[in-house]
Protein backbone atom coordinates (compact mmCIF):
# COMPACT_ATOMS: atom_id res chain seq x y z
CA UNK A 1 106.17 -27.07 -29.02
CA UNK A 2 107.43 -30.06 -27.86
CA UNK A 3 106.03 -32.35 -30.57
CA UNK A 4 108.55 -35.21 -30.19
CA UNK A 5 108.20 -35.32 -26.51
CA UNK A 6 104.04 -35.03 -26.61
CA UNK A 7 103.66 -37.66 -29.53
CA UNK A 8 105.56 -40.08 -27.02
CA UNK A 9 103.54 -39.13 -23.77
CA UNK A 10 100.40 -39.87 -26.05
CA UNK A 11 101.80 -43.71 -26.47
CA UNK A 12 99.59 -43.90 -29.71
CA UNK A 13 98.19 -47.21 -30.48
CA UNK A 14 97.92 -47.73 -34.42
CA UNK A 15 93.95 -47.93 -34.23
CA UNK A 16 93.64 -45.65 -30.87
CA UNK A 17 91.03 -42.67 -30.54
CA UNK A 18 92.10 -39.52 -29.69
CA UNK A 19 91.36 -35.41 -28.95
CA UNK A 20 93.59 -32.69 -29.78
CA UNK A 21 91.78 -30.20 -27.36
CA UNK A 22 93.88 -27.14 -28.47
CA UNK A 23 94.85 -27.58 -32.71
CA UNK A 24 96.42 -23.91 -32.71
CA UNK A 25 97.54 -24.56 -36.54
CA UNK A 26 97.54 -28.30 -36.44
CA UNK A 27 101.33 -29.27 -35.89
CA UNK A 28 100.22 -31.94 -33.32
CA UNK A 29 97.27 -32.81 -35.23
CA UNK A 30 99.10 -33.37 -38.63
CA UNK A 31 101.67 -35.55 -36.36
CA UNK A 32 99.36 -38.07 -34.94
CA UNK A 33 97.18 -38.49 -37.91
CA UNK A 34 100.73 -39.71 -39.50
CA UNK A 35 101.37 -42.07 -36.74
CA UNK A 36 98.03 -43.85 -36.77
CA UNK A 37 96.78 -46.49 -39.36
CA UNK A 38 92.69 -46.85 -41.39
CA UNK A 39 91.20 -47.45 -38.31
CA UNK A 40 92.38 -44.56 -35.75
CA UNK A 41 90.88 -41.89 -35.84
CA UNK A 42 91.37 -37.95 -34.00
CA UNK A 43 89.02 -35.19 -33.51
CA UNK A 44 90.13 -31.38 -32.81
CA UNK A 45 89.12 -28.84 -31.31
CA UNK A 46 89.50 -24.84 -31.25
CA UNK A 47 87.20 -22.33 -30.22
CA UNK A 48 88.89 -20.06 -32.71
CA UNK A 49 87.13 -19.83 -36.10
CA UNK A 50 90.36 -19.56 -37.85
CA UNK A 51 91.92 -22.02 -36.87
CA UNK A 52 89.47 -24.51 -37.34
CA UNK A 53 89.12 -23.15 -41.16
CA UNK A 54 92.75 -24.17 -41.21
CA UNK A 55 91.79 -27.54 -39.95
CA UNK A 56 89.14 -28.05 -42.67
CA UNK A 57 91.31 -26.70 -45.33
CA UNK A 58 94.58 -28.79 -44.05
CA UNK A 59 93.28 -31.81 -42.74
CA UNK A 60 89.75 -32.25 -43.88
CA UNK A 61 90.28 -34.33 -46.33
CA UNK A 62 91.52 -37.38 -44.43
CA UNK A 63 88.68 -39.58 -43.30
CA UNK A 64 90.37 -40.22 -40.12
CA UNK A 65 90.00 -36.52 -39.17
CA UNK A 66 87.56 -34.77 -37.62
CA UNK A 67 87.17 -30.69 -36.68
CA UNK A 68 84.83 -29.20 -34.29
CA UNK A 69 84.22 -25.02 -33.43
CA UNK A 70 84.86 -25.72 -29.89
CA UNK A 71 86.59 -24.97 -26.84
CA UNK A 72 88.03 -27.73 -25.29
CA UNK A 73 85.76 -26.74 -21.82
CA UNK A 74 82.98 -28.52 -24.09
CA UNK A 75 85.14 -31.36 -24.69
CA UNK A 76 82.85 -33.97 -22.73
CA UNK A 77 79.54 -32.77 -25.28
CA UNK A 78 81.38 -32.73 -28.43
CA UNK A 79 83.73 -35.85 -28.13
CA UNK A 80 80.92 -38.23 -26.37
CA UNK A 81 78.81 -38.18 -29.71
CA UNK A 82 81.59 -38.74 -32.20
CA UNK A 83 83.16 -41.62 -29.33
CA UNK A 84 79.54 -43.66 -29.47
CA UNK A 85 80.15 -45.33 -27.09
CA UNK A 86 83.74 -46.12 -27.45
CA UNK A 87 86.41 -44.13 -25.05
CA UNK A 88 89.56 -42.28 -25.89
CA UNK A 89 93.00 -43.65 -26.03
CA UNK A 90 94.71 -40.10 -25.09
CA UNK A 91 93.76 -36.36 -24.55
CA UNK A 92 96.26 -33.40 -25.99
CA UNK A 93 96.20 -29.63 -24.15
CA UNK A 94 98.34 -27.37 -25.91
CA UNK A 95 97.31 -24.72 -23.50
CA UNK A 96 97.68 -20.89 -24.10
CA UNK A 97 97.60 -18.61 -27.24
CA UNK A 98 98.91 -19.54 -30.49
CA UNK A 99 101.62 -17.75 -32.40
CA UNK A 100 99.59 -17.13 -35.25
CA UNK A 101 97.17 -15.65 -32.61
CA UNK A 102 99.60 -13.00 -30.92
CA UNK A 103 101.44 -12.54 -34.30
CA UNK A 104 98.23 -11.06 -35.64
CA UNK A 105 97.55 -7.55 -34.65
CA UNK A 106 93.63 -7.57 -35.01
CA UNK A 107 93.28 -10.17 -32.20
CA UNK A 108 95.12 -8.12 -29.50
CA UNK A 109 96.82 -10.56 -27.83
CA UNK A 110 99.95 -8.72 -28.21
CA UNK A 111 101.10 -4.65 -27.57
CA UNK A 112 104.26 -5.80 -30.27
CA UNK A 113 101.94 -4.54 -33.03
CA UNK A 114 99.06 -2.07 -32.58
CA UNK A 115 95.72 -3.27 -32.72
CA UNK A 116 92.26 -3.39 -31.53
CA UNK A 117 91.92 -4.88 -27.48
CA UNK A 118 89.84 -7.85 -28.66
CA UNK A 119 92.08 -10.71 -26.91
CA UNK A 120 89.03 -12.89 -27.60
CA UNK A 121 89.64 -16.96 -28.28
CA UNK A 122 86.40 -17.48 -29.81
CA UNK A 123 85.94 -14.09 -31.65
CA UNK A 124 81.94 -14.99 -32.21
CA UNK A 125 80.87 -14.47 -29.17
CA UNK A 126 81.28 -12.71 -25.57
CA UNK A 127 82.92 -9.40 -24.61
CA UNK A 128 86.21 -7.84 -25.99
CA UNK A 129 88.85 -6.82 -23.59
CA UNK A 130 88.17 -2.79 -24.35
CA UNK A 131 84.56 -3.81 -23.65
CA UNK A 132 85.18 -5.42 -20.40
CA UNK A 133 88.09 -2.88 -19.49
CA UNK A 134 85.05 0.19 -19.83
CA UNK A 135 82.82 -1.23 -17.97
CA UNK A 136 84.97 -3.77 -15.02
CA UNK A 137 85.02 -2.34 -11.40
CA UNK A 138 88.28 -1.15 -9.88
CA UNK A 139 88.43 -4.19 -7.34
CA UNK A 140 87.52 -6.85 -9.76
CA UNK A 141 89.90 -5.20 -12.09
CA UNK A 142 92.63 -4.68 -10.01
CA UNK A 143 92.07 -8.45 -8.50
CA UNK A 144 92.28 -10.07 -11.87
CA UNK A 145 95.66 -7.78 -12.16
CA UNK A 146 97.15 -9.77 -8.98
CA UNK A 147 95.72 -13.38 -9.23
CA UNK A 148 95.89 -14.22 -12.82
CA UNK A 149 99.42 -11.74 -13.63
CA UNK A 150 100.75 -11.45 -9.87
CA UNK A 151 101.54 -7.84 -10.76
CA UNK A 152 102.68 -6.15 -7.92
CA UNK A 153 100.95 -2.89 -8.72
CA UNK A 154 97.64 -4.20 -9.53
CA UNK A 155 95.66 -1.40 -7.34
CA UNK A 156 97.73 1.50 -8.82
CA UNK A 157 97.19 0.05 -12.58
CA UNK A 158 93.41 -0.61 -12.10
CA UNK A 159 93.05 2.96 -10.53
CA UNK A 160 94.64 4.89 -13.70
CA UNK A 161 92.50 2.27 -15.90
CA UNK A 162 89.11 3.68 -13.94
CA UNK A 163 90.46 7.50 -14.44
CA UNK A 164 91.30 7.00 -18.01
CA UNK A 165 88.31 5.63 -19.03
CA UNK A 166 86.58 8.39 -17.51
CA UNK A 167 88.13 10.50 -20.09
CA UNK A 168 88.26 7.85 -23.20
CA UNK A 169 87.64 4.35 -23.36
CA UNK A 170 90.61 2.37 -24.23
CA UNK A 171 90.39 0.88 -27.32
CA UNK A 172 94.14 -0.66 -28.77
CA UNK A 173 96.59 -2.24 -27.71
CA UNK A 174 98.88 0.58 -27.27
CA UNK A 175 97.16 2.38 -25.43
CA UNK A 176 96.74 0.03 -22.91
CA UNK A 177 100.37 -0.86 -23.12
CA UNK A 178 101.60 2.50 -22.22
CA UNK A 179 99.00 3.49 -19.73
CA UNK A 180 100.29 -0.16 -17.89
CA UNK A 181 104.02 1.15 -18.55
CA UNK A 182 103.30 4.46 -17.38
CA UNK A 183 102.09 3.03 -13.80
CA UNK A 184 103.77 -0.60 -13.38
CA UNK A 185 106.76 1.04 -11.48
CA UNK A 186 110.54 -0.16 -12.00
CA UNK A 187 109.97 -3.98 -12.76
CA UNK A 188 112.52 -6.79 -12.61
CA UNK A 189 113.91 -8.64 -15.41
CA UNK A 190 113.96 -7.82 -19.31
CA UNK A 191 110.06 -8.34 -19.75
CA UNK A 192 107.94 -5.23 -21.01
CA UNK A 193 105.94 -3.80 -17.72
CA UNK A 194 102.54 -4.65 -19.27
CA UNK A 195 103.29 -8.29 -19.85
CA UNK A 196 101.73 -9.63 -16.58
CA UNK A 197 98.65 -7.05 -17.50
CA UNK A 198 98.41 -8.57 -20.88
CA UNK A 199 98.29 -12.42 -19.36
CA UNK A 200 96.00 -11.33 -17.02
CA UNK A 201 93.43 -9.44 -18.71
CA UNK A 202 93.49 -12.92 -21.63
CA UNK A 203 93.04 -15.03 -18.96
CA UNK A 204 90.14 -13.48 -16.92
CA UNK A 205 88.22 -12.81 -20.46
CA UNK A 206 88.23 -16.24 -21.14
CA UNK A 207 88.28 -17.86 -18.68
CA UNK A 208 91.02 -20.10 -19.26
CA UNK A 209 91.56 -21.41 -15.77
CA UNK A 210 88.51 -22.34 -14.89
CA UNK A 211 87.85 -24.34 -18.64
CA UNK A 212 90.95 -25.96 -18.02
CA UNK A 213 89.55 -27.15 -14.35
CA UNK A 214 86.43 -29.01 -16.03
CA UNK A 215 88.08 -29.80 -19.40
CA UNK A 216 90.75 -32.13 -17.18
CA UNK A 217 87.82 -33.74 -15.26
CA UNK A 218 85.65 -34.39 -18.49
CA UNK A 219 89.08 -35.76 -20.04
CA UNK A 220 89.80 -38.28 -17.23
CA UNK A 221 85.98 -39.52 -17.20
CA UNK A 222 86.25 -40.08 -21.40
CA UNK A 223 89.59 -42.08 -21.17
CA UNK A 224 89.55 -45.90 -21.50
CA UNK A 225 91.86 -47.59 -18.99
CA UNK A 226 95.69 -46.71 -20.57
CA UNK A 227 94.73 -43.84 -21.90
CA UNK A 228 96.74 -40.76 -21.52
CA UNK A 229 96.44 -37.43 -20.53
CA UNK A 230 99.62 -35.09 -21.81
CA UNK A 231 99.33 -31.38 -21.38
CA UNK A 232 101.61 -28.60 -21.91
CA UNK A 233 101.05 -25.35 -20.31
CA UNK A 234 102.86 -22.17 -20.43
CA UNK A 235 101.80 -20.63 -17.02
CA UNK A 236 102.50 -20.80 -13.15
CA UNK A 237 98.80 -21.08 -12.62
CA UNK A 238 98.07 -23.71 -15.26
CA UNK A 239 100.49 -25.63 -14.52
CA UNK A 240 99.65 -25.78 -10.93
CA UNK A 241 96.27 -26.58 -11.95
CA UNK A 242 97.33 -29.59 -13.85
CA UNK A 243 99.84 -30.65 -11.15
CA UNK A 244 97.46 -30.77 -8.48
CA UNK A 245 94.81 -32.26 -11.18
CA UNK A 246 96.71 -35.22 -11.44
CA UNK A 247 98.50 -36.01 -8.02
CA UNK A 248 94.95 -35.80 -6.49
CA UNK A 249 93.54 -38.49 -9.14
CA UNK A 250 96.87 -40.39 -8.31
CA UNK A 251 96.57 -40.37 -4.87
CA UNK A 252 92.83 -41.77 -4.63
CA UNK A 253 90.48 -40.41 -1.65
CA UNK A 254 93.13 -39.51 0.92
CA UNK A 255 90.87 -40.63 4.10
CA UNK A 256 90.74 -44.01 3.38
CA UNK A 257 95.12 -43.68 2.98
CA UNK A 258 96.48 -47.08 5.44
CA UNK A 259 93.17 -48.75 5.17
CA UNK A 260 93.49 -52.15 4.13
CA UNK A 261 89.96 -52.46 2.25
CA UNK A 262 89.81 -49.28 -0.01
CA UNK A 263 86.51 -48.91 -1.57
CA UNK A 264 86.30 -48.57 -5.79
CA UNK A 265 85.11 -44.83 -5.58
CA UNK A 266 88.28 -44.07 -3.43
CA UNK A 267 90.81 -45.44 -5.61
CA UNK A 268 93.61 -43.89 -7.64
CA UNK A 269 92.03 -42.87 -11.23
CA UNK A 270 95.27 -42.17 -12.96
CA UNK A 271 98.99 -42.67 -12.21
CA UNK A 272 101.65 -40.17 -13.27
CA UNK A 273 104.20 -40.52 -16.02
CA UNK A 274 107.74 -39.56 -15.99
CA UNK A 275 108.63 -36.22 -14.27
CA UNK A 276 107.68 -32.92 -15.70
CA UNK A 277 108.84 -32.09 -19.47
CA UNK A 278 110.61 -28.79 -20.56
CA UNK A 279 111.80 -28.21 -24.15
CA UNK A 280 115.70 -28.80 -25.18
CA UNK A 281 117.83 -26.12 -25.71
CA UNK A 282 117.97 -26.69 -29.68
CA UNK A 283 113.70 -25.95 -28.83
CA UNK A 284 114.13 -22.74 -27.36
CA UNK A 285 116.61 -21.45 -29.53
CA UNK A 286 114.71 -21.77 -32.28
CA UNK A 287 111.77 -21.10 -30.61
CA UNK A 288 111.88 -18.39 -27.64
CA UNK A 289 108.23 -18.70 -26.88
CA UNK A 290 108.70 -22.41 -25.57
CA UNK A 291 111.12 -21.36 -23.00
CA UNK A 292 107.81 -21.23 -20.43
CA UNK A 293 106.67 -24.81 -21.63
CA UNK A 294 106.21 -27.65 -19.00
CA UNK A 295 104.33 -30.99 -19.92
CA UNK A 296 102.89 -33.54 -17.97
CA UNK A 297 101.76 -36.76 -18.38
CA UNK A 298 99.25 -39.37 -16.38
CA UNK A 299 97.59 -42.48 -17.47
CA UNK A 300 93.70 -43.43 -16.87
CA UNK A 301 94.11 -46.55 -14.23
CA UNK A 302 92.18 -49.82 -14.67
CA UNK A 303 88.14 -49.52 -14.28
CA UNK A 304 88.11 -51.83 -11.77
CA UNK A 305 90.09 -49.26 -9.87
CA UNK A 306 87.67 -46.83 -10.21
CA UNK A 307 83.77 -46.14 -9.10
């Protein structure tokens, strides 16, 4: 989703360095690896294992490339030892779940098809969603409900999850679809009532917010000075996240604002480029799923700006 556009907020240099955080199934990864000549190089990251098996089998082959089992939270530990010392001419979020991800049934990212309530990125490791559904409190529950889906019924929907399980654990994706439907009340718009429920439930299990909070800092501190950041989120929250992300490293340390003698530490990091990005209409025709996507772009400042 918005290849064109993101290939052009990267600026890629011929011989530049740089991070696909998110591959998903490698569209943006196959792009910049055309753009750049012998001596650029990218590295990519998923925590999924299948999609970095479709990296290897895909892209493997091209010296250029490199693939790493990771989510892009560990971005600062995985890309400092492969950078040796150099620093990155641009950072890539695709941010969110993958179509091949909700198209596939077993992952239960999606109540379109029937399946097991994993809704796990990384499915080596950590707690599915029908484990953390049997055993979450009612408040926590019913909190994660209202910050991460603002569902308006969050208390009623994490009460009838408590009494449910009390009777049988919920285990697909059905089920939890229809006990969310069953309780969500009349809801506005054309969007099924367990939507929000869905979002939330994804986003709480992985926490996705809070890698994307130390995956932006890490970025900003690997970037050489014109690097870019470009990331394309699909979500309110995200994309508030990334907003404020970069308007606060563009603004500097706001008590020293007026002062004529602004020390380095205080200093703008980045400056912002262009306005906010959404897909064409051609996109989103062809594409439904990208009607959501926004992109942003900011650019690492000069070190000599910077502590």
């Amino acid at each position: 989703m918005l290849l064109r556009e993101a290939l052009e907020g990267l600026a890629l240099r011929d011989d530049g360095w740089y991070v696909d955080a998110t591959y998903g199934r490698g569209g943006h990864s196959a792009e910049i690896l055309a753009r750049l000549g012998a001596q650029g190089r990218l590295l990519a990251l998923d925590k999924d294992p299948e999609a970095v098996a479709d990296g290897e089998e895909r892209l493997a082959g091209d010296a250029r490339f490199a693939i790493r089992h990771a989510g892009f939270e560990d971005l600062r530990d995985v890309a400092a030892p492969w950078l040796d010392g150099r620093r990155l001419d641009g950072v890539l979020f695709d941010l969110g779940v993958s179509s091949p991800q909700l198209d596939r049934a077993a992952r239960g990212f999606s109540f379109a098809h029937d399946g097991p309530l994993d809704m796990r990125m990384n499915t080596t490791r950590g707690a599915t969603a029908a484990e953390w559904l049997a055993s979450v409190s009612q408040t926590e529950l019913a909190d994660v409900l209202f910050r991460y889906g603002e569902e308006p019924r969050a208390r009623q929907i994490a009460a009838a999850v408590v009494r449910r399980r009390e009777i049988a654990p919920l285990a697909t994706t059905h089920e939890l679809a229809e006990l969310v439907a069953a309780h969500a009340g009349r809801q506005k718009g054309r969007i099924h009532p367990a939507t929000r429920a869905f979002q939330a439930i994804r986003i709480a299990l992985n926490d996705e917010l809070g890698a994307l909070e130390r995956a932006l800092a890490d970025s900003l501190d690997l970037l050489a000075a014109g690097g870019r950041l470009v990331v394309i989120s699909f979500h309110s929250l995200e994309d508030r996240i990334v907003k404020r992300f970069m308007a606060r490293e563009a603004r500097g340390d706001e008590a020293y604002a007026g002062l004529p003698n602004i020390p380095p530490h205080a200093r703008p990091r980045m400056k912002l480029v262009g306005r906010l990005v959404r897909p064409g209409d051609d996109e989103t025709i062809q594409n439904p799923r990208a009607r959501s996507a926004r992109m942003r772009i900011a650019e690492r400042e000069p070190f000599e700006h910077a502590a």
